[in-house]
C-alpha atoms as a PDB file:
ATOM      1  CA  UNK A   1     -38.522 -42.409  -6.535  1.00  0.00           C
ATOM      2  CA  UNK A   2     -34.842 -40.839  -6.507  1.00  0.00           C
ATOM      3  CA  UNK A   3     -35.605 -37.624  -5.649  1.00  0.00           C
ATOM      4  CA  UNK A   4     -38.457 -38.735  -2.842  1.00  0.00           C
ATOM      5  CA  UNK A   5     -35.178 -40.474  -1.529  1.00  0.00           C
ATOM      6  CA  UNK A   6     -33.265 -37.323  -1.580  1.00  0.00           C
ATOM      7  CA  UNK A   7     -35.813 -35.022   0.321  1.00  0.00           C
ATOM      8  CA  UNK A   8     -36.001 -37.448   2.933  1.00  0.00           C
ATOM      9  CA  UNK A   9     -32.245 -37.357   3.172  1.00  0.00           C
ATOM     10  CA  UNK A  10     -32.346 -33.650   3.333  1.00  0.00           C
ATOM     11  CA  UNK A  11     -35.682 -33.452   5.464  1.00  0.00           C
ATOM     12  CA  UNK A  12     -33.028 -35.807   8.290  1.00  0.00           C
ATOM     13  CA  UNK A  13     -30.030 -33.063   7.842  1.00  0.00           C
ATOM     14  CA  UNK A  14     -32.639 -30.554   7.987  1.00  0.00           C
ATOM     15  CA  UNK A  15     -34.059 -31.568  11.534  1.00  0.00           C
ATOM     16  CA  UNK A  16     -30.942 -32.650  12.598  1.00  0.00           C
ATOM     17  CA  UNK A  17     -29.221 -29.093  12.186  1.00  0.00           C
ATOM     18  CA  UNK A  18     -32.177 -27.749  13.614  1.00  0.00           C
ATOM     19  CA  UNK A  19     -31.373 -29.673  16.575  1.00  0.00           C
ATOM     20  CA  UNK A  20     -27.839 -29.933  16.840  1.00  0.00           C
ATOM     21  CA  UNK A  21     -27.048 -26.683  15.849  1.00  0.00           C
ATOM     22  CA  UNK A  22     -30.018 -24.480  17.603  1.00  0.00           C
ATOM     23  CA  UNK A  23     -31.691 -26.760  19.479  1.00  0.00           C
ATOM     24  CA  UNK A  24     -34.929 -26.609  18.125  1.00  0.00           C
ATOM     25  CA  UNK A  25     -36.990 -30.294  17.828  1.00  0.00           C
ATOM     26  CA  UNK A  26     -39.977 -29.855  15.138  1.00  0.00           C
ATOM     27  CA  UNK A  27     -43.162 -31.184  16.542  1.00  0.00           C
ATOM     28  CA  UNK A  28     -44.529 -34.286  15.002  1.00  0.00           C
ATOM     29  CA  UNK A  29     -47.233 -31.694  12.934  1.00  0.00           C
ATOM     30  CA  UNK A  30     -44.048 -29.401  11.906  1.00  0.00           C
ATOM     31  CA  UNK A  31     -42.373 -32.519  10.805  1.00  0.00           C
ATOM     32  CA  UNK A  32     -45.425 -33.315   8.608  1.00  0.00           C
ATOM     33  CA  UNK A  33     -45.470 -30.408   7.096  1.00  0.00           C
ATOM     34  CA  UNK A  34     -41.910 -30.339   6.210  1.00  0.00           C
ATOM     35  CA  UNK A  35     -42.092 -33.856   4.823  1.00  0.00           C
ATOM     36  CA  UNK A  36     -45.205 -32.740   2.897  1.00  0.00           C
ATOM     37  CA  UNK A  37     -44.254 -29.492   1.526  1.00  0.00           C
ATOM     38  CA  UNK A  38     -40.532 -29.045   1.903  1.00  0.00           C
ATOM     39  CA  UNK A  39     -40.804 -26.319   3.949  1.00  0.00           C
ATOM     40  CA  UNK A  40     -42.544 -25.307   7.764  1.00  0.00           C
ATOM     41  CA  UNK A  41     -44.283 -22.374   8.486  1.00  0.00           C
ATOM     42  CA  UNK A  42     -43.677 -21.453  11.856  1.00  0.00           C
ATOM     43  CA  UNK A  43     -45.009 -18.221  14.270  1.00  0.00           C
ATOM     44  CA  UNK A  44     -42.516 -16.101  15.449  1.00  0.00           C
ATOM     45  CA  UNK A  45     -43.492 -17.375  19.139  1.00  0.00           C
ATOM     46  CA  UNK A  46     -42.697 -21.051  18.533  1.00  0.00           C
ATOM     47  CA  UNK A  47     -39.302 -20.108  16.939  1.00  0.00           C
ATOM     48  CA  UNK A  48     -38.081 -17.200  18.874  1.00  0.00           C
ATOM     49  CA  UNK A  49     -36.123 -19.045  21.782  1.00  0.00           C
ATOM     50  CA  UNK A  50     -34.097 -20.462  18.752  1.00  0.00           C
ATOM     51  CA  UNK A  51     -33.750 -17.652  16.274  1.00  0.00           C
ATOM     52  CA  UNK A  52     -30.590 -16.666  17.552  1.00  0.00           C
ATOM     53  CA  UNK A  53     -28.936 -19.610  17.454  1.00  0.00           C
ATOM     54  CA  UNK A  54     -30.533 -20.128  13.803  1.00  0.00           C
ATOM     55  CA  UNK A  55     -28.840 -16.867  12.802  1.00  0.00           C
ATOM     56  CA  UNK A  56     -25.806 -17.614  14.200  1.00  0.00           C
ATOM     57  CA  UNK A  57     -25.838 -21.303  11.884  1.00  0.00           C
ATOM     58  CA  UNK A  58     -26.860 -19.577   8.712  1.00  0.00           C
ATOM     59  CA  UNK A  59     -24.508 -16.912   8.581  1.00  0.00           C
ATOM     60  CA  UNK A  60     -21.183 -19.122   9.457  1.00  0.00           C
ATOM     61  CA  UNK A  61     -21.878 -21.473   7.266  1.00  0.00           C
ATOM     62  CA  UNK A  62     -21.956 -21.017   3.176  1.00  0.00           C
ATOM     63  CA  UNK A  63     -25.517 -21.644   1.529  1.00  0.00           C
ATOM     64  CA  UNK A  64     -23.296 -24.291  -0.771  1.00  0.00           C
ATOM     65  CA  UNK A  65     -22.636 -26.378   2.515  1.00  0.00           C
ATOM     66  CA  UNK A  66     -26.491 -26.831   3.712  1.00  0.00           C
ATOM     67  CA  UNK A  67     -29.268 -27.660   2.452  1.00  0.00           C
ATOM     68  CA  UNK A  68     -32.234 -25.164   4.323  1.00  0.00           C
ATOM     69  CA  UNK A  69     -32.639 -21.649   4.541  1.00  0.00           C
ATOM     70  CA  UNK A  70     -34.996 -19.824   7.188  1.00  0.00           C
ATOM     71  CA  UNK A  71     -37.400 -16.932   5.839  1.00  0.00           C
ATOM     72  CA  UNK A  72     -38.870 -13.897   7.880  1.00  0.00           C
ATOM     73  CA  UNK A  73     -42.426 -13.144   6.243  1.00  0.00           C
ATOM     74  CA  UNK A  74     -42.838  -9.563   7.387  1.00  0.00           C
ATOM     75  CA  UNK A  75     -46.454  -9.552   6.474  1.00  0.00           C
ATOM     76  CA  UNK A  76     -47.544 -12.166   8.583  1.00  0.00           C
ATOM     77  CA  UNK A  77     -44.835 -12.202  11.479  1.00  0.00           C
ATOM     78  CA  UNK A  78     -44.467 -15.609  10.630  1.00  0.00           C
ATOM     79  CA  UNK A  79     -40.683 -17.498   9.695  1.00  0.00           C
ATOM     80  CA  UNK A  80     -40.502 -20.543   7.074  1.00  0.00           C
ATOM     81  CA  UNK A  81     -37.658 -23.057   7.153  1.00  0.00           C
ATOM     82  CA  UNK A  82     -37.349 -24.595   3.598  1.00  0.00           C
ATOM     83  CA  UNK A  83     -35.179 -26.259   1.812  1.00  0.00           C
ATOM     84  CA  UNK A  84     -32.486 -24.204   0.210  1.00  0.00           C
ATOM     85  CA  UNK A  85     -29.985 -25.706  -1.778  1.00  0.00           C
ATOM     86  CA  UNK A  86     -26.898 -23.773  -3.658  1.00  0.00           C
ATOM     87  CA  UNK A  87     -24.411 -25.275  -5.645  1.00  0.00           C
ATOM     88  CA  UNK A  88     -22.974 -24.030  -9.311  1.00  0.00           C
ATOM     89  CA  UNK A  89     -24.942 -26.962 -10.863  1.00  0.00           C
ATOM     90  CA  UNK A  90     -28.658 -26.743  -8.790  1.00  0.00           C
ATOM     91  CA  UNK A  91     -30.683 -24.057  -7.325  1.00  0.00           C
ATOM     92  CA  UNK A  92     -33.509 -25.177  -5.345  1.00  0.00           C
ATOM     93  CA  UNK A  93     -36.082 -23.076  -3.036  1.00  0.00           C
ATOM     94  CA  UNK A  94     -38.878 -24.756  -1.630  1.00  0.00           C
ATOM     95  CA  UNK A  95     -39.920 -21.906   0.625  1.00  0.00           C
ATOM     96  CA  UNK A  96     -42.591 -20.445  -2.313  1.00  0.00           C
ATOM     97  CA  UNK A  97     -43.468 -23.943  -3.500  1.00  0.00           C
ATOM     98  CA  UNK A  98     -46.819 -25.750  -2.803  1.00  0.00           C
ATOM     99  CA  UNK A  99     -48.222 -22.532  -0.982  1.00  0.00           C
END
């Protein structure tokens, strides 16, 4: 029960960054899927107009300080946003998880 709590706290920072911070609202399927799986497969179409933006977040601020990551999958030109977290204590990486 504890941890369900916690991914839905970090599912809500997740989607808010994603807003807030690129712009980018997940559709009520993306949203699904990240509640489901902990992470969103997306094609490079629906994510492009953001993926600057997205770059820009993840590279000013520390993988210790958020709690998602975004993957390019060369092999299928497709991006996943997962949850990523970092701290001297926990390692987490959803984006390989429940395939």
């Amino acid at each position: 029960m504890t941890i369900d709590i916690r991914f839905t706290k970090i599912i809500e920072e997740t989607t808010e960054d994603l807003e807030m911070q690129a712009g980018f609202v997940l559709t009520g399927a993306q949203l699904r899927e990240l509640k489901l799986k902990q992470h969103v497969v997306l094609k490079e179409s629906e994510i492009k107009p953001y993926l600057k933006n997205i770059k820009e977040f993840l590279v000013n601020t520390q993988p210790s300080e958020r709690v998602w990551d975004c993957f390019n999958v060369l092999s299928s030109n497709t991006y996943i946003i997962a949850i990523h977290i970092e701290s001297p204590y926990f390692y987490l990486d959803t984006s390989d998880l429940n395939g």
